[in-house]
N, C-alpha and C. Protein backbone atom coordinates (compact mmCIF):
# COMPACT_ATOMS: atom_id res chain seq x y z
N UNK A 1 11.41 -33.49 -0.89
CA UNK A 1 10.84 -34.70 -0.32
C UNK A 1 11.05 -35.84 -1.32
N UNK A 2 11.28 -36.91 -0.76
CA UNK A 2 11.69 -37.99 -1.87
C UNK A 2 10.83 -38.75 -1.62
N UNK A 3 10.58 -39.78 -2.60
CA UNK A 3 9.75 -40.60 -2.82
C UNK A 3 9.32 -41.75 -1.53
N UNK A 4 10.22 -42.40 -0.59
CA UNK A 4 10.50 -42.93 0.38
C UNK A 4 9.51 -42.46 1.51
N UNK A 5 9.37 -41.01 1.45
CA UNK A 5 8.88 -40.60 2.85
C UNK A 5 7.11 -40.35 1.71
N UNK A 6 6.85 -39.99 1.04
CA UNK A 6 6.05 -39.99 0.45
C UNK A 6 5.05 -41.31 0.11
N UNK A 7 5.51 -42.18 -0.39
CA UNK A 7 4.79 -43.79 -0.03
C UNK A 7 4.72 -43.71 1.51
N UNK A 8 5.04 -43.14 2.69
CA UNK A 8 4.72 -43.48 4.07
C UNK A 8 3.20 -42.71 3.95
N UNK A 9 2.77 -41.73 3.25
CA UNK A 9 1.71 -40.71 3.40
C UNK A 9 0.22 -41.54 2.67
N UNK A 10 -0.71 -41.00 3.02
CA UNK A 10 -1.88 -41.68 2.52
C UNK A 10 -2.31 -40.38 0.71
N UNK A 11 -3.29 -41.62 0.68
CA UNK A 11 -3.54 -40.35 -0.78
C UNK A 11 -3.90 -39.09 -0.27
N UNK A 12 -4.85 -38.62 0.50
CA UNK A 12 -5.58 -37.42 1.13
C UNK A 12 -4.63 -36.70 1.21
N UNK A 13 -3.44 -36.87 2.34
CA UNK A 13 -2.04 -36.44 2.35
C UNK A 13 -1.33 -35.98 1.52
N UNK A 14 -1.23 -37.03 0.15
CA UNK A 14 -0.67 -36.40 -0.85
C UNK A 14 -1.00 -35.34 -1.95
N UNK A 15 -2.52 -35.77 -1.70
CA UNK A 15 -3.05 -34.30 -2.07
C UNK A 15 -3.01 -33.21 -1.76
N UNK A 16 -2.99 -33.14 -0.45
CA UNK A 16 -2.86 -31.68 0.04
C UNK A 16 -1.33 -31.49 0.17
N UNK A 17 -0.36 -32.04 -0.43
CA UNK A 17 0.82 -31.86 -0.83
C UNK A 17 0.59 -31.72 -2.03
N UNK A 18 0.23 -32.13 -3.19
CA UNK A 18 0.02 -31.44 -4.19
C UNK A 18 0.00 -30.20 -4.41
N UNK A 19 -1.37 -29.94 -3.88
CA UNK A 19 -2.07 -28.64 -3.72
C UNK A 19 -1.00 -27.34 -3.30
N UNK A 20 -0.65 -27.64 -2.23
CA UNK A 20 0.64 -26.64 -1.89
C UNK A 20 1.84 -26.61 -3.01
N UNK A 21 2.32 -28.05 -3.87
CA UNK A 21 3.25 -27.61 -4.46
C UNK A 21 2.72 -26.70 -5.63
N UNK A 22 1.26 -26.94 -6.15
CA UNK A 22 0.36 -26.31 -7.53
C UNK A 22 0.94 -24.73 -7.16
N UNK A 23 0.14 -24.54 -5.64
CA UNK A 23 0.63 -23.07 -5.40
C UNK A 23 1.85 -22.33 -5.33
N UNK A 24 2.62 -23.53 -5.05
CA UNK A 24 3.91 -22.76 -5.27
C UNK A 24 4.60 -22.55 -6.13
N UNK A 25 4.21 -23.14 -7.15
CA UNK A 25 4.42 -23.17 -8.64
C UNK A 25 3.74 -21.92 -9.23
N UNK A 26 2.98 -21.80 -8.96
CA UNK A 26 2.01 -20.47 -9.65
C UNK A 26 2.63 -19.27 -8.83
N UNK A 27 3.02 -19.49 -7.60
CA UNK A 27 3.69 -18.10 -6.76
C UNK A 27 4.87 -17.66 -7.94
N UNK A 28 5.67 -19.21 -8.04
CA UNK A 28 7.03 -19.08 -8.63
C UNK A 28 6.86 -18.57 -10.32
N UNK A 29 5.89 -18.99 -10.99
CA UNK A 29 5.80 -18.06 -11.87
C UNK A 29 5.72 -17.07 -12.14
N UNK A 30 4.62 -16.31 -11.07
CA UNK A 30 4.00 -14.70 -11.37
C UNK A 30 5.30 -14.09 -10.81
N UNK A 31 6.81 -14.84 -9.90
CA UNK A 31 7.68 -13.92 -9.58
C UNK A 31 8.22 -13.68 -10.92
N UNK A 32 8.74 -15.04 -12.11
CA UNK A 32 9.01 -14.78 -13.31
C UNK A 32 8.89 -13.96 -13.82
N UNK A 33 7.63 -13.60 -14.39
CA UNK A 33 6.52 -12.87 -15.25
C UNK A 33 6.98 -11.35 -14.82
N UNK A 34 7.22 -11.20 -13.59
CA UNK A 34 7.35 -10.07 -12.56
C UNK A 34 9.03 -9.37 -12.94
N UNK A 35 10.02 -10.63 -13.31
CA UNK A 35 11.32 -10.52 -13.65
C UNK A 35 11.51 -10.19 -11.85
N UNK A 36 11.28 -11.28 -10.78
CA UNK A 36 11.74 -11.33 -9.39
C UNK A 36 12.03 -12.47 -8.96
N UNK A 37 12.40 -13.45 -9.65
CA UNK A 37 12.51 -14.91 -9.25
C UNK A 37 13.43 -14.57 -9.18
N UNK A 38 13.99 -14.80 -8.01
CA UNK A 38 15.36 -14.88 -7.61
C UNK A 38 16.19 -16.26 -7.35
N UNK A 39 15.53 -17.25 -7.70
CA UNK A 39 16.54 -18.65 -7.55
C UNK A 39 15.39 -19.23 -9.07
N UNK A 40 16.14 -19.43 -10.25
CA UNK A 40 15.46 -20.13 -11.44
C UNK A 40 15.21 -21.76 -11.26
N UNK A 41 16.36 -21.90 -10.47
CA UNK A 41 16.61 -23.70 -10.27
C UNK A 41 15.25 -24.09 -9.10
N UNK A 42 14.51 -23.11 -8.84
CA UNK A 42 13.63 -23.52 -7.60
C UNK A 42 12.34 -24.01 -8.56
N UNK A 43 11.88 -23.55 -9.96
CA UNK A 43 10.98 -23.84 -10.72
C UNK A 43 11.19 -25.68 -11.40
N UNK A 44 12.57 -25.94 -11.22
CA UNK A 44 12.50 -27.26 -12.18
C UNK A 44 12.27 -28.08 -10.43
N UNK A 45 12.73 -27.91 -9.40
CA UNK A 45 12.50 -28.76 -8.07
C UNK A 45 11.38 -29.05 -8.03
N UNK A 46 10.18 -27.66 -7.94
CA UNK A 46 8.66 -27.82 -7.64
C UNK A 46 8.36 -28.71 -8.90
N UNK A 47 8.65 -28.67 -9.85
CA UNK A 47 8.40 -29.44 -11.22
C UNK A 47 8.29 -30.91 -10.88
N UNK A 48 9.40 -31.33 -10.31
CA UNK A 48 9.95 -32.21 -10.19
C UNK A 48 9.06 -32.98 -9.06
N UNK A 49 9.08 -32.65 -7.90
CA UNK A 49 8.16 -32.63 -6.56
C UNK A 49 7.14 -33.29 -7.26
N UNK A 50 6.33 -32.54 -8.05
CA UNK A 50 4.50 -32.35 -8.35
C UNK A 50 4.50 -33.65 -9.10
N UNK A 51 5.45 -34.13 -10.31
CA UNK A 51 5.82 -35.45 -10.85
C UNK A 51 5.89 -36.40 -10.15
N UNK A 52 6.83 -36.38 -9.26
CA UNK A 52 6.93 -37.06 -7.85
C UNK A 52 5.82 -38.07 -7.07
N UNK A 53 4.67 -36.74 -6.98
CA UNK A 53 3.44 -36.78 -5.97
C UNK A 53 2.75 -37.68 -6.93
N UNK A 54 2.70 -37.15 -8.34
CA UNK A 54 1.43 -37.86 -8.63
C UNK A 54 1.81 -38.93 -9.27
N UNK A 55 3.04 -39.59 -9.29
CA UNK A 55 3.38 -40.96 -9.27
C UNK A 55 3.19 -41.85 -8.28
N UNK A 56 3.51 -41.48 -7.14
CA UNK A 56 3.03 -42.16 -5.90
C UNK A 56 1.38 -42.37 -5.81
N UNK A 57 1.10 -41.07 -6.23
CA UNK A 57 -0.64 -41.07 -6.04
C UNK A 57 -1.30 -42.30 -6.88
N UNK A 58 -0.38 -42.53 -8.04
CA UNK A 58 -1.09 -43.32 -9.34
C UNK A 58 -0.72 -44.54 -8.51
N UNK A 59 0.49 -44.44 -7.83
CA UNK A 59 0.92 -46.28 -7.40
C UNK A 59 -0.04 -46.83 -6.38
N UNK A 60 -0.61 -45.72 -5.93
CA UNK A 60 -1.19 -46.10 -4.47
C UNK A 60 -3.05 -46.38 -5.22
N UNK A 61 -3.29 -45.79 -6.14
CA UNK A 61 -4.20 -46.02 -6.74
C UNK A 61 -4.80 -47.74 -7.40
N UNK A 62 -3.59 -47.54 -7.90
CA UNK A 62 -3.55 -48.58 -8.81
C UNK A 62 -3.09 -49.86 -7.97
N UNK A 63 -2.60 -50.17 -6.79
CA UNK A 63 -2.56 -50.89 -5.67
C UNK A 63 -3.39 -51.02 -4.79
N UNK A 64 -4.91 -50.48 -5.03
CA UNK A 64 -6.23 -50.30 -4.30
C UNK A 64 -5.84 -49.92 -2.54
N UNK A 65 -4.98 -48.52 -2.68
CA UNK A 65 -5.18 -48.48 -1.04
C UNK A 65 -5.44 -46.79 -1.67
N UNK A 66 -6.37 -46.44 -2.12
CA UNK A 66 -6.72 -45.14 -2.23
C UNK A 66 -7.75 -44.52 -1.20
N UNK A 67 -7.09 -45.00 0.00
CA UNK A 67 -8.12 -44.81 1.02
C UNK A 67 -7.34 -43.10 1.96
């Protein structure tokens, strides 16, 4: 998801996009840990995503529409 469609979403929204990427991050570890991650490049995306989110979250903050 890129940044574009993400400024269309409200904060609430982007939280519970957060939240799902947190989890999928923690799924994608314990496959690590497990030696079952089968795609490595899928850990720097969710990385990336979660950076993503909470840049938008800070812009939308800091632009008083944290509604």
């Amino acid at each position: 998801m890129d940044a574009t469609e993400l400024r269309s979403k409200t904060v609430s929204e982007l939280r519970l996009e957060m939240q799902n990427l947190l989890r999928e991050k923690f799924n994608l570890n314990m496959q690590r840990g497990t030696g079952q991650l089968s795609r490595p490049d899928q850990m720097g995306k969710v990385r990336k995503s979660i950076a993503r989110v909470y840049t938008v979250i800070n812009e939308k903050i800091k632009a008083g529409d944290a509604s």
